[in-house]
N, C-alpha and C. Protein backbone atom coordinates (compact mmCIF):
# COMPACT_ATOMS: atom_id res chain seq x y z
N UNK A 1 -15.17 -1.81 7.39
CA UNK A 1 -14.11 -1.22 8.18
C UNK A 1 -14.66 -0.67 9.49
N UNK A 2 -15.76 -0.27 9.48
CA UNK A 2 -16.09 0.02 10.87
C UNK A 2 -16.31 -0.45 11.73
N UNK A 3 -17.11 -2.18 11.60
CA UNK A 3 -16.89 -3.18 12.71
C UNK A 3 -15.34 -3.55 13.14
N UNK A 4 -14.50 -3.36 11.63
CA UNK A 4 -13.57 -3.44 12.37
C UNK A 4 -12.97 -2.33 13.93
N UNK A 5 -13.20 -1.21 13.04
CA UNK A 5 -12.65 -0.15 14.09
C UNK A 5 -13.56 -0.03 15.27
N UNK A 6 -14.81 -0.68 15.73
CA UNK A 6 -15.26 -0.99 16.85
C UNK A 6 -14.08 -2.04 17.56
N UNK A 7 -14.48 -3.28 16.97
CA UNK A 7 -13.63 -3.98 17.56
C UNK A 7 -12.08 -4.14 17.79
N UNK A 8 -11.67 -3.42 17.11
CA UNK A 8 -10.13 -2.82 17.22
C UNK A 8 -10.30 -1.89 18.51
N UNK A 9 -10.96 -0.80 19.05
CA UNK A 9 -11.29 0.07 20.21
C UNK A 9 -11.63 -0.65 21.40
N UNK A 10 -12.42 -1.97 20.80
CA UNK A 10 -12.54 -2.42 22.58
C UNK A 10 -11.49 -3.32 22.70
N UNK A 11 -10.84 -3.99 22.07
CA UNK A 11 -9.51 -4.41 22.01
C UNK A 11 -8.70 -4.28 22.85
N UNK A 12 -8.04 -2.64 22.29
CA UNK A 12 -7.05 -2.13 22.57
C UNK A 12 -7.09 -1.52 24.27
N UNK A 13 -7.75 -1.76 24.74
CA UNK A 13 -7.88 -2.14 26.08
C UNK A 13 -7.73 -2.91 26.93
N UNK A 14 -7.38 -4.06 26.74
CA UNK A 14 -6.52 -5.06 27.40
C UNK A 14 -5.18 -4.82 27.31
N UNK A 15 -4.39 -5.28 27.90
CA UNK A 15 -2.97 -4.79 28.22
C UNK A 15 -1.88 -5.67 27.24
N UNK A 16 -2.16 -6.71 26.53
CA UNK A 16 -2.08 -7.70 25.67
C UNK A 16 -2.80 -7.90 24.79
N UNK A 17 -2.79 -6.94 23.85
CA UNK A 17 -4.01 -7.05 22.80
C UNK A 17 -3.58 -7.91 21.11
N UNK A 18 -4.29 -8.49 20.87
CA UNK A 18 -4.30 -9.48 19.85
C UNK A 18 -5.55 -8.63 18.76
N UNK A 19 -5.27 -8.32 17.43
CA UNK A 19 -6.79 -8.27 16.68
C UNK A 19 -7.62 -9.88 16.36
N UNK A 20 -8.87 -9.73 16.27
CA UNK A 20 -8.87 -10.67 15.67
C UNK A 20 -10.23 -10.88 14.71
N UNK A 21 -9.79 -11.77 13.74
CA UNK A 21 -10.62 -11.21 12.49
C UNK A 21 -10.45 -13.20 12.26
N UNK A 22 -11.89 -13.38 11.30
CA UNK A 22 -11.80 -14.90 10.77
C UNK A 22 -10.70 -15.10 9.97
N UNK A 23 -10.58 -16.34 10.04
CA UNK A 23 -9.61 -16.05 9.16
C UNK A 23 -9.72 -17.69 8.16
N UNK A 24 -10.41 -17.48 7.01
CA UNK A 24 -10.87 -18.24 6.10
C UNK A 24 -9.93 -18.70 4.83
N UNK A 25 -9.33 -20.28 4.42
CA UNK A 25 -8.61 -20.11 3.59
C UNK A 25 -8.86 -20.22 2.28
N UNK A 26 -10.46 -20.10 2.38
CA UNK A 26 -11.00 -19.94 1.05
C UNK A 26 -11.79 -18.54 0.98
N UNK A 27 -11.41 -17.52 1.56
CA UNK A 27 -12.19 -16.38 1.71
C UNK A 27 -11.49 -15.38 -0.17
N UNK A 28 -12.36 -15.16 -0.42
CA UNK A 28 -11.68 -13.97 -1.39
C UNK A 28 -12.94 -12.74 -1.50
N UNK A 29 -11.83 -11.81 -1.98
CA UNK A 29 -13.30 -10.66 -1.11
C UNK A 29 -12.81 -9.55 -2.49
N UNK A 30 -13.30 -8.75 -2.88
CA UNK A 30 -13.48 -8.12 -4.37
C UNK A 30 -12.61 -6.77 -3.06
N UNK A 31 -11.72 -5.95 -3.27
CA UNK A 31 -10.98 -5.35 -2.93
C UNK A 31 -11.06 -3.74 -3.44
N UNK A 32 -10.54 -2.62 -2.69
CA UNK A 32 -10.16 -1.30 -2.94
C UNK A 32 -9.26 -1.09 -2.76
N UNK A 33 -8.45 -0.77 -3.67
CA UNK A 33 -7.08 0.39 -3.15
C UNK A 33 -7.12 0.90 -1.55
N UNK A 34 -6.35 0.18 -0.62
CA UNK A 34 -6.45 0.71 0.81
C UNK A 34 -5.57 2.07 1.12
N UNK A 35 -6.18 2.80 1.71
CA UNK A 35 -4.68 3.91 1.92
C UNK A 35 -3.85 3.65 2.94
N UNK A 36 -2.54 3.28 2.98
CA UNK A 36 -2.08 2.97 4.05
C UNK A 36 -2.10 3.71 5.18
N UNK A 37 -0.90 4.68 4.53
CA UNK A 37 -0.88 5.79 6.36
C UNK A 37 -2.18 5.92 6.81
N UNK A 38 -3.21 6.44 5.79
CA UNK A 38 -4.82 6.19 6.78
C UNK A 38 -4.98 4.70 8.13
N UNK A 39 -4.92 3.95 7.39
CA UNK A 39 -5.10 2.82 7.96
C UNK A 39 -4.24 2.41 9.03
N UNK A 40 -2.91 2.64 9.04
CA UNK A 40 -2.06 3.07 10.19
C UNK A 40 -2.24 3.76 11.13
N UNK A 41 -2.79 5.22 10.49
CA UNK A 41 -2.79 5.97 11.74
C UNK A 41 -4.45 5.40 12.44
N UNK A 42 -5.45 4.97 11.92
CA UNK A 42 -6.40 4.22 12.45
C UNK A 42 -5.98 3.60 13.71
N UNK A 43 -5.39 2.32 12.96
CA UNK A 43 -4.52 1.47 14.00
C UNK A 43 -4.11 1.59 15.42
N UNK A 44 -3.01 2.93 14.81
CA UNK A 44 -2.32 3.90 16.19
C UNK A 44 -3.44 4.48 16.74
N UNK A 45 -4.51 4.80 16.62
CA UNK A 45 -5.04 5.65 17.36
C UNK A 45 -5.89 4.80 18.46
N UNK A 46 -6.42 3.35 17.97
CA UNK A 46 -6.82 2.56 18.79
C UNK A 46 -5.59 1.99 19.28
N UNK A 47 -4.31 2.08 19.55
CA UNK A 47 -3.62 1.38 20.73
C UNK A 47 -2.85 2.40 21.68
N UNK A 48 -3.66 4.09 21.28
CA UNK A 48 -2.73 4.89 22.06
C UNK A 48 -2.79 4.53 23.06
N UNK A 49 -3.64 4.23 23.69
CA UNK A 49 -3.65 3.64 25.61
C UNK A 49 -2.43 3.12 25.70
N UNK A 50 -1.99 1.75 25.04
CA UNK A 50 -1.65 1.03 25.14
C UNK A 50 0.06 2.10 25.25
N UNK A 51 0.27 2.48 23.71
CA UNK A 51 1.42 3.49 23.58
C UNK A 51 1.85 4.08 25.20
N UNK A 52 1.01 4.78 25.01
CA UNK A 52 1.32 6.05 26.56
C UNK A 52 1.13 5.11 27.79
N UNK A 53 0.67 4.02 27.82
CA UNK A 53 1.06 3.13 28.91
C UNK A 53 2.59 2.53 29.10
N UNK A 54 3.00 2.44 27.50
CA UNK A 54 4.61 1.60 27.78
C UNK A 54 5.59 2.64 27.31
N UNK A 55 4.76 4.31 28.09
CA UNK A 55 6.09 5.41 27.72
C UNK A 55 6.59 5.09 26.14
N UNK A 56 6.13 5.12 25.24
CA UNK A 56 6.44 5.24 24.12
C UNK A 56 5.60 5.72 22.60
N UNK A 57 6.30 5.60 21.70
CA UNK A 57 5.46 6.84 21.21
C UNK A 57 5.66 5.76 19.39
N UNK A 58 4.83 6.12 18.28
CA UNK A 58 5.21 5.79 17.04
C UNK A 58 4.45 6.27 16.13
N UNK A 59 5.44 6.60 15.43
CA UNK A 59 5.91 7.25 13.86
C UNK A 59 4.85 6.74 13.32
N UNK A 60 4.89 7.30 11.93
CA UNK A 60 3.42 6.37 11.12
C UNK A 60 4.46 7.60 9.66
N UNK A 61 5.76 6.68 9.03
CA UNK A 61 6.38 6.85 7.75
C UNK A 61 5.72 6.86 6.51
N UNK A 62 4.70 6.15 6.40
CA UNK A 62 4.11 5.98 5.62
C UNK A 62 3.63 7.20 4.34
N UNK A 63 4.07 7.08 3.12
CA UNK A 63 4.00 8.17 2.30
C UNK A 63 2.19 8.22 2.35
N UNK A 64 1.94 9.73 2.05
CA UNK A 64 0.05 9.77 2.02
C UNK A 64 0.04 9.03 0.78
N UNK A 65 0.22 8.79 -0.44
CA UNK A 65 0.01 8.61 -1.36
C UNK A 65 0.22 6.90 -1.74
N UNK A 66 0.64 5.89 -0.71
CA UNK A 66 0.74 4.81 -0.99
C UNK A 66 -0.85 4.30 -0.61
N UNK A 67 -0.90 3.54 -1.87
CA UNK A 67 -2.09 2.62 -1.60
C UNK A 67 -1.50 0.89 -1.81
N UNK A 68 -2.49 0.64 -1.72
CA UNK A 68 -2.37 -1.34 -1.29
C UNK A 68 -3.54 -1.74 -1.78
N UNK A 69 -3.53 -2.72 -2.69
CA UNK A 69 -4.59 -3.74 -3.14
C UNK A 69 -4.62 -4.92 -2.05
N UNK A 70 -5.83 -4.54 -1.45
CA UNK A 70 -5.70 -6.11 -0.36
C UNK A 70 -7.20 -5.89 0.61
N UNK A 71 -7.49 -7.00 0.98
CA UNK A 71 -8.21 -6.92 1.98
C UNK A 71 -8.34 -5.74 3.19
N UNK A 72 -8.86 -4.46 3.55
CA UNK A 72 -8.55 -3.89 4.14
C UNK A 72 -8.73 -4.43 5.38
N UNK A 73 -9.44 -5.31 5.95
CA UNK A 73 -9.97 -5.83 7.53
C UNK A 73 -8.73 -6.70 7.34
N UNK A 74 -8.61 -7.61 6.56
CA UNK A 74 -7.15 -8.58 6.82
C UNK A 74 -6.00 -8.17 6.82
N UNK A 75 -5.66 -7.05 6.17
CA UNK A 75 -4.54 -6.44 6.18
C UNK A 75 -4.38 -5.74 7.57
N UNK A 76 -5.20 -4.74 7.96
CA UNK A 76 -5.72 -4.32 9.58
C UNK A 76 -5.65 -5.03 10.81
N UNK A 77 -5.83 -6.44 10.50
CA UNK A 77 -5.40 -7.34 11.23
C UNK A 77 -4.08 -7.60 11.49
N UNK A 78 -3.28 -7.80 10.39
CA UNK A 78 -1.92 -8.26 10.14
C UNK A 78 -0.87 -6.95 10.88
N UNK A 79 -1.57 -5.86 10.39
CA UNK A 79 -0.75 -4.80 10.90
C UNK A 79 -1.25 -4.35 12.48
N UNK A 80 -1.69 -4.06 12.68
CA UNK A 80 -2.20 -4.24 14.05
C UNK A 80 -1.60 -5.08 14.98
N UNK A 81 -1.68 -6.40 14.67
CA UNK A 81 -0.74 -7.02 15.32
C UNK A 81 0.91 -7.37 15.01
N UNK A 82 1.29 -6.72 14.24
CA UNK A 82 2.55 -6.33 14.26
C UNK A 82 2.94 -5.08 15.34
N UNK A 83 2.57 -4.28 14.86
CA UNK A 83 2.20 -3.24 15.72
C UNK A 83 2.12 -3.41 17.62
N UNK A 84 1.38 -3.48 17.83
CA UNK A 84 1.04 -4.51 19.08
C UNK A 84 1.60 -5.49 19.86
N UNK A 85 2.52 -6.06 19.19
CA UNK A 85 3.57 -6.77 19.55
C UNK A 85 4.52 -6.21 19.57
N UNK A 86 5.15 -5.08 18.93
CA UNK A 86 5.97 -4.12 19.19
C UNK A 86 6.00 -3.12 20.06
N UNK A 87 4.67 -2.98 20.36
CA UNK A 87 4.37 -2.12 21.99
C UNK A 87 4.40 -2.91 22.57
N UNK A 88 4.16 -4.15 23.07
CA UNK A 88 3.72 -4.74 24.11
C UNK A 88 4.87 -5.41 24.49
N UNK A 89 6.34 -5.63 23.52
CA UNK A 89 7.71 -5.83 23.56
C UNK A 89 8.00 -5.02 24.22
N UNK A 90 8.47 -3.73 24.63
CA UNK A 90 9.50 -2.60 25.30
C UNK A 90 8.12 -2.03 25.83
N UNK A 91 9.44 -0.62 26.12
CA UNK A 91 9.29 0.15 26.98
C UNK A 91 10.31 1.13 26.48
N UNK A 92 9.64 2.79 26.86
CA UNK A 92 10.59 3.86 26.02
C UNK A 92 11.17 3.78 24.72
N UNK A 93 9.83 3.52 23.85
CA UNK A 93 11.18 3.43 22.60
C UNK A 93 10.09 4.29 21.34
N UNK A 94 10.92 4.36 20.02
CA UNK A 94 9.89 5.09 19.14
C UNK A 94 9.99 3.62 18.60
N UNK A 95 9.06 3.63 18.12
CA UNK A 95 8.13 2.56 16.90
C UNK A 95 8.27 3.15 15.87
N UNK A 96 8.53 2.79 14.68
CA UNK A 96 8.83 3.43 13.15
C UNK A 96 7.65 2.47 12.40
N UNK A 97 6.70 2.82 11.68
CA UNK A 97 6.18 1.92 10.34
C UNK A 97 6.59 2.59 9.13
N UNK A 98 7.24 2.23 8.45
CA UNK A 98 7.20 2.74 7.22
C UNK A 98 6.76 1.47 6.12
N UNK A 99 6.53 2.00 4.35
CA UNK A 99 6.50 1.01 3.34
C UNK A 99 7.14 1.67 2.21
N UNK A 100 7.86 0.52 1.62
CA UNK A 100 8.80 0.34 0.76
C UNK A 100 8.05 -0.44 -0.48
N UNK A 101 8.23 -0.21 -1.60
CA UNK A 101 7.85 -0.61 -2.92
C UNK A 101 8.78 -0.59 -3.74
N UNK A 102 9.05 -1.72 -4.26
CA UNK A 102 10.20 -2.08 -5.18
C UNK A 102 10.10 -3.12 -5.90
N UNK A 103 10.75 -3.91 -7.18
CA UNK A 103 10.61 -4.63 -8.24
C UNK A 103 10.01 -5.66 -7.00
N UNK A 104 10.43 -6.45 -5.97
CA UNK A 104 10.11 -7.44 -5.37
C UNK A 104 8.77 -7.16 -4.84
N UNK A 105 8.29 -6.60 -4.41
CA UNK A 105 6.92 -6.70 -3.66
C UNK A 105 6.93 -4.80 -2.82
N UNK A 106 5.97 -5.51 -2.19
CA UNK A 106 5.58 -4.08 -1.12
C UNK A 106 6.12 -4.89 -0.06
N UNK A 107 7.09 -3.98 0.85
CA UNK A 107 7.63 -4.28 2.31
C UNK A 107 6.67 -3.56 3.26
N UNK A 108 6.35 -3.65 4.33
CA UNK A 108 5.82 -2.57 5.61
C UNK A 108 6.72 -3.27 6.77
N UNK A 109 7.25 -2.19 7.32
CA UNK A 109 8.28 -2.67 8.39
C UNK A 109 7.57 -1.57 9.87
N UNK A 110 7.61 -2.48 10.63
CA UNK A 110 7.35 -1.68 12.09
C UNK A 110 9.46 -2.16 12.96
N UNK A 111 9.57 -1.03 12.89
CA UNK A 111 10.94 -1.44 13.58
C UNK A 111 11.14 -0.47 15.26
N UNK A 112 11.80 -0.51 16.04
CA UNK A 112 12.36 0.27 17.02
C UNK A 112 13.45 0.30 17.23
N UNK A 113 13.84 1.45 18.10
CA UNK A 113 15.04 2.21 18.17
C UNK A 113 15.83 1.14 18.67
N UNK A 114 16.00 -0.18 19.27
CA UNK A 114 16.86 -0.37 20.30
C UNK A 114 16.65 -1.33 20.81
N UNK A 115 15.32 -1.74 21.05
CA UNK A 115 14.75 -2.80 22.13
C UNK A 115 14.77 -3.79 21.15
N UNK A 116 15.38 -4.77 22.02
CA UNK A 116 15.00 -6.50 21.80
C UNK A 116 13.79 -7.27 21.71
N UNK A 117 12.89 -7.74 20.97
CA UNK A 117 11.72 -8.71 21.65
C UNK A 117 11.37 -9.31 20.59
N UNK A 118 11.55 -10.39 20.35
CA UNK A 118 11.49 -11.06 19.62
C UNK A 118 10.54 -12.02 19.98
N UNK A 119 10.73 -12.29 21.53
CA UNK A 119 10.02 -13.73 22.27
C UNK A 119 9.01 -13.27 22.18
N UNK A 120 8.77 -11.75 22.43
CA UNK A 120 7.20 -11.48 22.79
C UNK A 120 6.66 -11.26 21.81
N UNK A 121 6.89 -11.07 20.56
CA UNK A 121 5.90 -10.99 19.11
C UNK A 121 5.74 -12.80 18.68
N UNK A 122 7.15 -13.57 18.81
CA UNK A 122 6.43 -14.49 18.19
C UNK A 122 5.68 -15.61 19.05
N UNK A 123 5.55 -15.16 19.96
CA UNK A 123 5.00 -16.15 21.20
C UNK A 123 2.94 -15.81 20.38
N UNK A 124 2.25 -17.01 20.27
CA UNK A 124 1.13 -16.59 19.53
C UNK A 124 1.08 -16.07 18.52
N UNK A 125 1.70 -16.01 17.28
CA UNK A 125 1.96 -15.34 15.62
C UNK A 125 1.29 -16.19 14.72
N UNK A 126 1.13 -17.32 14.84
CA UNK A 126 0.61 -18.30 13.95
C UNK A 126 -0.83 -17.88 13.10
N UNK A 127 -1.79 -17.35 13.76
CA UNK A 127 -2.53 -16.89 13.28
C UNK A 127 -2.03 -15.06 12.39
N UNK A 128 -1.48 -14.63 12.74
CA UNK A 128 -0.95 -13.29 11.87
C UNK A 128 -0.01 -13.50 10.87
N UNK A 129 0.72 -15.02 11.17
CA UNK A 129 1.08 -15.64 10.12
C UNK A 129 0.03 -16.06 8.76
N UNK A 130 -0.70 -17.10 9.13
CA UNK A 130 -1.50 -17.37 8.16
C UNK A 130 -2.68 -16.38 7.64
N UNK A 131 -2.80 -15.06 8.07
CA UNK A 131 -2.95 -14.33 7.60
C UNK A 131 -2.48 -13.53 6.35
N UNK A 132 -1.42 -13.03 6.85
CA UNK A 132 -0.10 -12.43 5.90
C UNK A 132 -0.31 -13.77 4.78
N UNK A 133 -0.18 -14.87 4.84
CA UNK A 133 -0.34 -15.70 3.74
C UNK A 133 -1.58 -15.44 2.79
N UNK A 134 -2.60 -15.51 3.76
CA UNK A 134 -3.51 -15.43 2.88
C UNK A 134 -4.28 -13.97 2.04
N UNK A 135 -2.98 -12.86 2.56
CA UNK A 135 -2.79 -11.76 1.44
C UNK A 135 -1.58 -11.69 1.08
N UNK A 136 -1.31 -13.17 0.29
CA UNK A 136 0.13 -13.57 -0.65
C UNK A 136 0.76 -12.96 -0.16
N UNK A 137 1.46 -12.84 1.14
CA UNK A 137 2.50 -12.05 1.96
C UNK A 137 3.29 -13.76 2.82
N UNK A 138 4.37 -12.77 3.52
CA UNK A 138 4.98 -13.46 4.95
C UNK A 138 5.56 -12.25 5.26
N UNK A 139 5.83 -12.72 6.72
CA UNK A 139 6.45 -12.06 8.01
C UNK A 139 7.59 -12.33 8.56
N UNK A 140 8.36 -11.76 8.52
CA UNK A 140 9.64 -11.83 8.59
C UNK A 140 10.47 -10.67 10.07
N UNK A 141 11.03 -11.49 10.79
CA UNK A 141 11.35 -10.54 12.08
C UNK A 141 12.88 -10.87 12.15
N UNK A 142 13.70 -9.47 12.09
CA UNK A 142 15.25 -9.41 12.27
C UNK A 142 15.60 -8.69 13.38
N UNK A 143 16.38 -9.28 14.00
CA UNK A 143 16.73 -8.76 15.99
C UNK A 143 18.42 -8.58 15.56
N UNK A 144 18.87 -7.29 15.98
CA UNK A 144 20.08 -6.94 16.15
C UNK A 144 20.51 -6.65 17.26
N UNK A 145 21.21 -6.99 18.15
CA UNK A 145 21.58 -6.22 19.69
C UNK A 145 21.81 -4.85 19.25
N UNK A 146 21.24 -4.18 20.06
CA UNK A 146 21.53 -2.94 20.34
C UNK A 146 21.08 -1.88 18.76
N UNK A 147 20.63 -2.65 18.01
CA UNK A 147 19.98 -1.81 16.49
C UNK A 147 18.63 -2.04 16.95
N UNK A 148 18.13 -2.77 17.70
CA UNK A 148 16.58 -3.16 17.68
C UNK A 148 15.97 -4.11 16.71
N UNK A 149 14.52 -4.41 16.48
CA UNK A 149 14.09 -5.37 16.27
C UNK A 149 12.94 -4.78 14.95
N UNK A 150 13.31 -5.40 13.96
CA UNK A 150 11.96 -5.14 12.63
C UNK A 150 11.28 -6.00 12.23
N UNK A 151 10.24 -6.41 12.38
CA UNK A 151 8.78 -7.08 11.99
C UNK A 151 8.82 -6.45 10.39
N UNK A 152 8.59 -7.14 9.50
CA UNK A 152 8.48 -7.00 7.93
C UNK A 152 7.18 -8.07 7.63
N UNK A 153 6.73 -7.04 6.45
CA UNK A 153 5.05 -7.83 6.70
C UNK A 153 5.48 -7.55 4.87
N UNK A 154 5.95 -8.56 4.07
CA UNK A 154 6.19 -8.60 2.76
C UNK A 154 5.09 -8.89 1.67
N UNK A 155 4.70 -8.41 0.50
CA UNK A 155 3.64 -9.25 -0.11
C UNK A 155 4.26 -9.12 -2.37
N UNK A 156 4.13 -9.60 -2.74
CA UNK A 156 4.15 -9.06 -4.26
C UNK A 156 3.32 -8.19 -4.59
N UNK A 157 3.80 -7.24 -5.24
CA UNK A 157 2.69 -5.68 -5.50
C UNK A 157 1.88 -6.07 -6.62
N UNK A 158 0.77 -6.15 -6.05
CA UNK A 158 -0.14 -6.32 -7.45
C UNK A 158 0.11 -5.38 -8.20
N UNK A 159 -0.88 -4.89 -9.66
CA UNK A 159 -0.37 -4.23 -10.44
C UNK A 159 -1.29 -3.00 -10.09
N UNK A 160 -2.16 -3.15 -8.74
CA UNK A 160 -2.62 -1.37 -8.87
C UNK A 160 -2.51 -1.10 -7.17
N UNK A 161 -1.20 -1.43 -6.97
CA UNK A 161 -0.50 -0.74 -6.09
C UNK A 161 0.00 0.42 -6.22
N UNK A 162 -0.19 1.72 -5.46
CA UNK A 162 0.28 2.66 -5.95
C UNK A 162 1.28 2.99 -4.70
N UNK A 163 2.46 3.21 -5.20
CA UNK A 163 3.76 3.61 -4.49
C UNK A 163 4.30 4.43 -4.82
């Protein structure tokens, strides 16, 4: 995690920031319970530039107590650039992440108040796509006029998910 969070910091310095991590489809990696909101607010803290550059600000919903069975660098990836694409969409808006756990899987949704952008998250996704796949997930993005726009990063809850 800490090469990651190097390279997540020099990153988040370009004005268009992408994470990026290998991305192997035979990789399997022996796993920890990740903490989310930790790992979120990680996230957020390497794109505040970015935040307070596009006047806007985001939430981090996330209960302390949810954990995630998964890759923590691949998952970091996946969210990150959800994330990131949701700043780099608008201007003035709050960013919401929250996660949801229910019979179907674990949801994590990055949504905003209002703003449209759809073009600008999925323009280059392919790789954060086959990511999300390859932590038995997909990505899923719903645009409402005037409700704003939610990025959903879905996966089946393993059984030592804690929600």
């Amino acid at each position: 995690m800490e090469h990651f969070k190097g390279q997540l910091k020099s990153l988040c310095m370009k004005s268009q920031m992408h994470y990026t991590h290998p991305v192997s489809s035979t990789q399997t990696v022996a796993t920890e319970p990740v903490p989310l909101h930790r790992l979120i607010d990680q996230i957020m803290v390497g794109l505040l530039p970015l935040v307070t550059g596009k006047k806007s600000f985001v939430i981090n919903d996330v209960d302390h107590t949810f954990q995630l069975q998964a890759d923590e660098n691949l998952l970091a990836y996946v969210l990150g650039n959800l994330l990131s694409g949701a700043i780099n969409g608008t201007e003035n808006v709050c960013i919401r992440v929250e996660a949801v756990c229910n019979k179907e899987g674990v949801h994590i949704r990055v949504r905003n108040n209002g703003s449209y952008f759809y073009s600008t998250v999925s323009n280059g996704f392919s790789h954060v796509v086959q990511a999300a796949r390859q932590l038995g997930g997909n990505i899923s993005i719903y645009n409402q006029h005037n409700e704003g726009t939610t990025l959903t990063f879905s996966m089946a809850a393993p059984v030592q998910t804690i929600c």
